[in-house]
Protein backbone atom coordinates (compact mmCIF):
# COMPACT_ATOMS: atom_id res chain seq x y z
CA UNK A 1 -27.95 -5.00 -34.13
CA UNK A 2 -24.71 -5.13 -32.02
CA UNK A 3 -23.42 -1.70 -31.05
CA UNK A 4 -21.75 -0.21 -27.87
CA UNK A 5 -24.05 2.06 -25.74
CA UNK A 6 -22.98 5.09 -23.87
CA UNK A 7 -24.48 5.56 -20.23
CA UNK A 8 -23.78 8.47 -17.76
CA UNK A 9 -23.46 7.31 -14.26
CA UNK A 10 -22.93 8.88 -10.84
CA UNK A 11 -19.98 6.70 -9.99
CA UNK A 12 -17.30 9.34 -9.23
CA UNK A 13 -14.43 7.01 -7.21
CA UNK A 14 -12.10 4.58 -9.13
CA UNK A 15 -10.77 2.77 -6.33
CA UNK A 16 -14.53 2.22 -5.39
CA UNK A 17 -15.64 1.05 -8.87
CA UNK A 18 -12.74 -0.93 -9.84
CA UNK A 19 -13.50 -2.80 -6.04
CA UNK A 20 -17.08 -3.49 -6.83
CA UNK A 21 -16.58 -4.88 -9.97
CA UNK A 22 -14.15 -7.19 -8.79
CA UNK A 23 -16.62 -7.94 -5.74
CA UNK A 24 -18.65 -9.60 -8.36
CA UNK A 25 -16.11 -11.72 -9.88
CA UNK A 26 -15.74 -9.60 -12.91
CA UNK A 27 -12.20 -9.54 -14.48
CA UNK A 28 -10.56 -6.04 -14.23
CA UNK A 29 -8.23 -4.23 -16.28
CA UNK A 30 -7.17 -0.63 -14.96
CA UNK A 31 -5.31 1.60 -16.90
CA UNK A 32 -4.30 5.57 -16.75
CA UNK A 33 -4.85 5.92 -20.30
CA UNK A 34 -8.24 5.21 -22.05
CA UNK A 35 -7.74 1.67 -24.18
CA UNK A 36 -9.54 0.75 -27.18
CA UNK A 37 -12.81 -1.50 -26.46
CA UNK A 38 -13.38 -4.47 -28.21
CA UNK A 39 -16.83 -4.51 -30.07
CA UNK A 40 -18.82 -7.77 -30.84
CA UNK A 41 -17.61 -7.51 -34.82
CA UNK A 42 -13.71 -7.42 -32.87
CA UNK A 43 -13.87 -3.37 -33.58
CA UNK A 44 -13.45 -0.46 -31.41
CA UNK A 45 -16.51 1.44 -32.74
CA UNK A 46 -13.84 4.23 -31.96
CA UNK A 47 -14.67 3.65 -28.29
CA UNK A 48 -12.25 3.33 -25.39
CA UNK A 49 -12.24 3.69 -21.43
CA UNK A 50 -9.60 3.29 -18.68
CA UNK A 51 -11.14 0.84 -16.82
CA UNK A 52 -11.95 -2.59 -18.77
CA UNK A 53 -14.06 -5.46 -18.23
CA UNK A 54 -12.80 -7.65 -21.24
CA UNK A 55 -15.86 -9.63 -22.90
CA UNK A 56 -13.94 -12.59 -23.32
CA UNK A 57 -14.01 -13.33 -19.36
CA UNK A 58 -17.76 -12.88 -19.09
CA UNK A 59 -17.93 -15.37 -22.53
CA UNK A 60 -18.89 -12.25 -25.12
CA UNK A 61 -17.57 -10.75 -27.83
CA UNK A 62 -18.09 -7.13 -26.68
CA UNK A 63 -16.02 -5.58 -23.63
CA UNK A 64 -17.46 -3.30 -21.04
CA UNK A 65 -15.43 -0.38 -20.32
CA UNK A 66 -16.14 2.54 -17.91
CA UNK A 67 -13.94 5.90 -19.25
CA UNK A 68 -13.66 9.30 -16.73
CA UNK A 69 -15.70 12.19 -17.68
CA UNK A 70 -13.59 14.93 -16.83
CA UNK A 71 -16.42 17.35 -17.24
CA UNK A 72 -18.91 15.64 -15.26
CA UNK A 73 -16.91 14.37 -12.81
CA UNK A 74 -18.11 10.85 -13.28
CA UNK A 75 -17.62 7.56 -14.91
CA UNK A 76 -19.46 7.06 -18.75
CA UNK A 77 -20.31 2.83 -19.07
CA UNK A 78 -19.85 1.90 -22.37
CA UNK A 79 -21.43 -1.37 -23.22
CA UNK A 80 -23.11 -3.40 -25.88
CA UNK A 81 -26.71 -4.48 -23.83
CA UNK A 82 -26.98 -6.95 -26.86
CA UNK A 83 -23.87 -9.00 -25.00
CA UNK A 84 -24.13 -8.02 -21.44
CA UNK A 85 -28.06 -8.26 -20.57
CA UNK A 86 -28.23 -11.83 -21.34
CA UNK A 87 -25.00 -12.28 -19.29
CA UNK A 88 -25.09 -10.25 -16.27
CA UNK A 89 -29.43 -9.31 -16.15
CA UNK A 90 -31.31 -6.05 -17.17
CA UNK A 91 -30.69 -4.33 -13.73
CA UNK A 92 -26.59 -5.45 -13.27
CA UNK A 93 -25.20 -1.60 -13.72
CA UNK A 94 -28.48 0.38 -12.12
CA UNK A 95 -28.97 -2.19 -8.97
CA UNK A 96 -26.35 -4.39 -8.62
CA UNK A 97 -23.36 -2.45 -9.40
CA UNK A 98 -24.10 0.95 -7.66
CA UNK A 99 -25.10 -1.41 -4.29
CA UNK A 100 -21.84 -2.83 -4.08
CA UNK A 101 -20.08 0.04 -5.30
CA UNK A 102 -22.28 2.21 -2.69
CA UNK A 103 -21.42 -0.22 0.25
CA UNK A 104 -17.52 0.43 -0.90
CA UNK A 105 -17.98 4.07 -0.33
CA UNK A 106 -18.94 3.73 2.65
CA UNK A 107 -16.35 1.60 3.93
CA UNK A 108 -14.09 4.28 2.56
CA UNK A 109 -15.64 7.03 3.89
CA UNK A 110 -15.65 4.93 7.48
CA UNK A 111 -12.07 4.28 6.93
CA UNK A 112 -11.10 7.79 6.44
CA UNK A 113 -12.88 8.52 9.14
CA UNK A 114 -11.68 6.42 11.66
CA UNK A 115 -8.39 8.99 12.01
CA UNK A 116 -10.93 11.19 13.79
CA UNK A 117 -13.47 9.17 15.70
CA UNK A 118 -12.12 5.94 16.43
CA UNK A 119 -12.33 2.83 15.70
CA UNK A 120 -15.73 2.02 13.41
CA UNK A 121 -18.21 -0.79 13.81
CA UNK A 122 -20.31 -1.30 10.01
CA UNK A 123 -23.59 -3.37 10.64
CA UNK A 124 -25.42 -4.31 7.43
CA UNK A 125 -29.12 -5.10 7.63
CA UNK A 126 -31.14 -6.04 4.39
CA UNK A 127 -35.16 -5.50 4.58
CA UNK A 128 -36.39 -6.55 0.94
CA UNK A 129 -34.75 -4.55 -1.57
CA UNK A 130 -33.68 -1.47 1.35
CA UNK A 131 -29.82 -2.13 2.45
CA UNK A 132 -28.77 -0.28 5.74
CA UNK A 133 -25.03 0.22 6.54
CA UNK A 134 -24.89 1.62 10.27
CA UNK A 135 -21.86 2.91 11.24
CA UNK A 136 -20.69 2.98 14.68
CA UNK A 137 -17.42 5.10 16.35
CA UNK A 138 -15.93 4.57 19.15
CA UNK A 139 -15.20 8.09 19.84
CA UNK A 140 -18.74 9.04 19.38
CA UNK A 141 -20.04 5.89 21.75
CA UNK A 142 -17.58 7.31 24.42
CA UNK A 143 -18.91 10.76 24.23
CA UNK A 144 -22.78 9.65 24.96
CA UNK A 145 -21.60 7.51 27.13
CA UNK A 146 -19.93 10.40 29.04
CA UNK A 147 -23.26 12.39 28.74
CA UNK A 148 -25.84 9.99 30.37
């Protein structure tokens, strides 16, 4: 039977999340109040989230919506698996999603970062199912340099 499930992630940054979904082609709707979602039988099921993936643009009748957790710090996904599994795969939120929205952290992180140590370099190496991001600064290159 069709019915929205609640999940507890560790996603914790909007701009991050709303960037990774979009990443992989998903249609995004942000908003700073929580929305009602629409359910497979076109009902809310009383659930609603501030950021929206409407079903409609993945061809389902169920939206996915990801609503704040002020207590927990972190996003809740709120999805019907009856709609999205056969869309997006079993694994889409736990492997998928938190990779891209991981390699968008870091990017931010590297970006904030750059005030302090320079200019950054990002490699990316894959080795089966292990992603690396390596970050290199500028201001930190100089400084060994300096040293030898």
């Amino acid at each position: 039977m069709s019915h929205f499930s609640t999940v507890t992630t560790k996603l914790t940054n909007r701009e991050c999340l709303v960037q990774a979904l979009q990443n992989l082609q998903l249609t995004v709707q942000v908003y700073e109040k929580p929305q009602s979602l629409r359910g497979y039988y076109d009902d809310s099921q009383g659930q609603s989230a501030e950021i929206v993936v409407p079903g409609r643009s993945l061809s389902v009748r169920a939206d996915i919506g990801f609503k704040w957790d002020q207590e927990a710090g972190v996003y809740q996904l709120i999805h019907d698996a009856y709609e999205t599994v056969p869309r997006l795969g079993e694994n889409f939120f736990s492997h998928t999603l938190v990779e891209v929205y991981g390699k968008n952290m870091v990017r931010a992180k590297a970006a904030q970062l750059q005030e302090h140590l320079g200019e950054c370099t990002i490699t990316e190496e894959t080795n089966g199912q292990v992603h690396t991001l390596r970050l290199a600064f500028s201001a930190h290159q100089q400084t060994q340099q300096v040293r030898r």
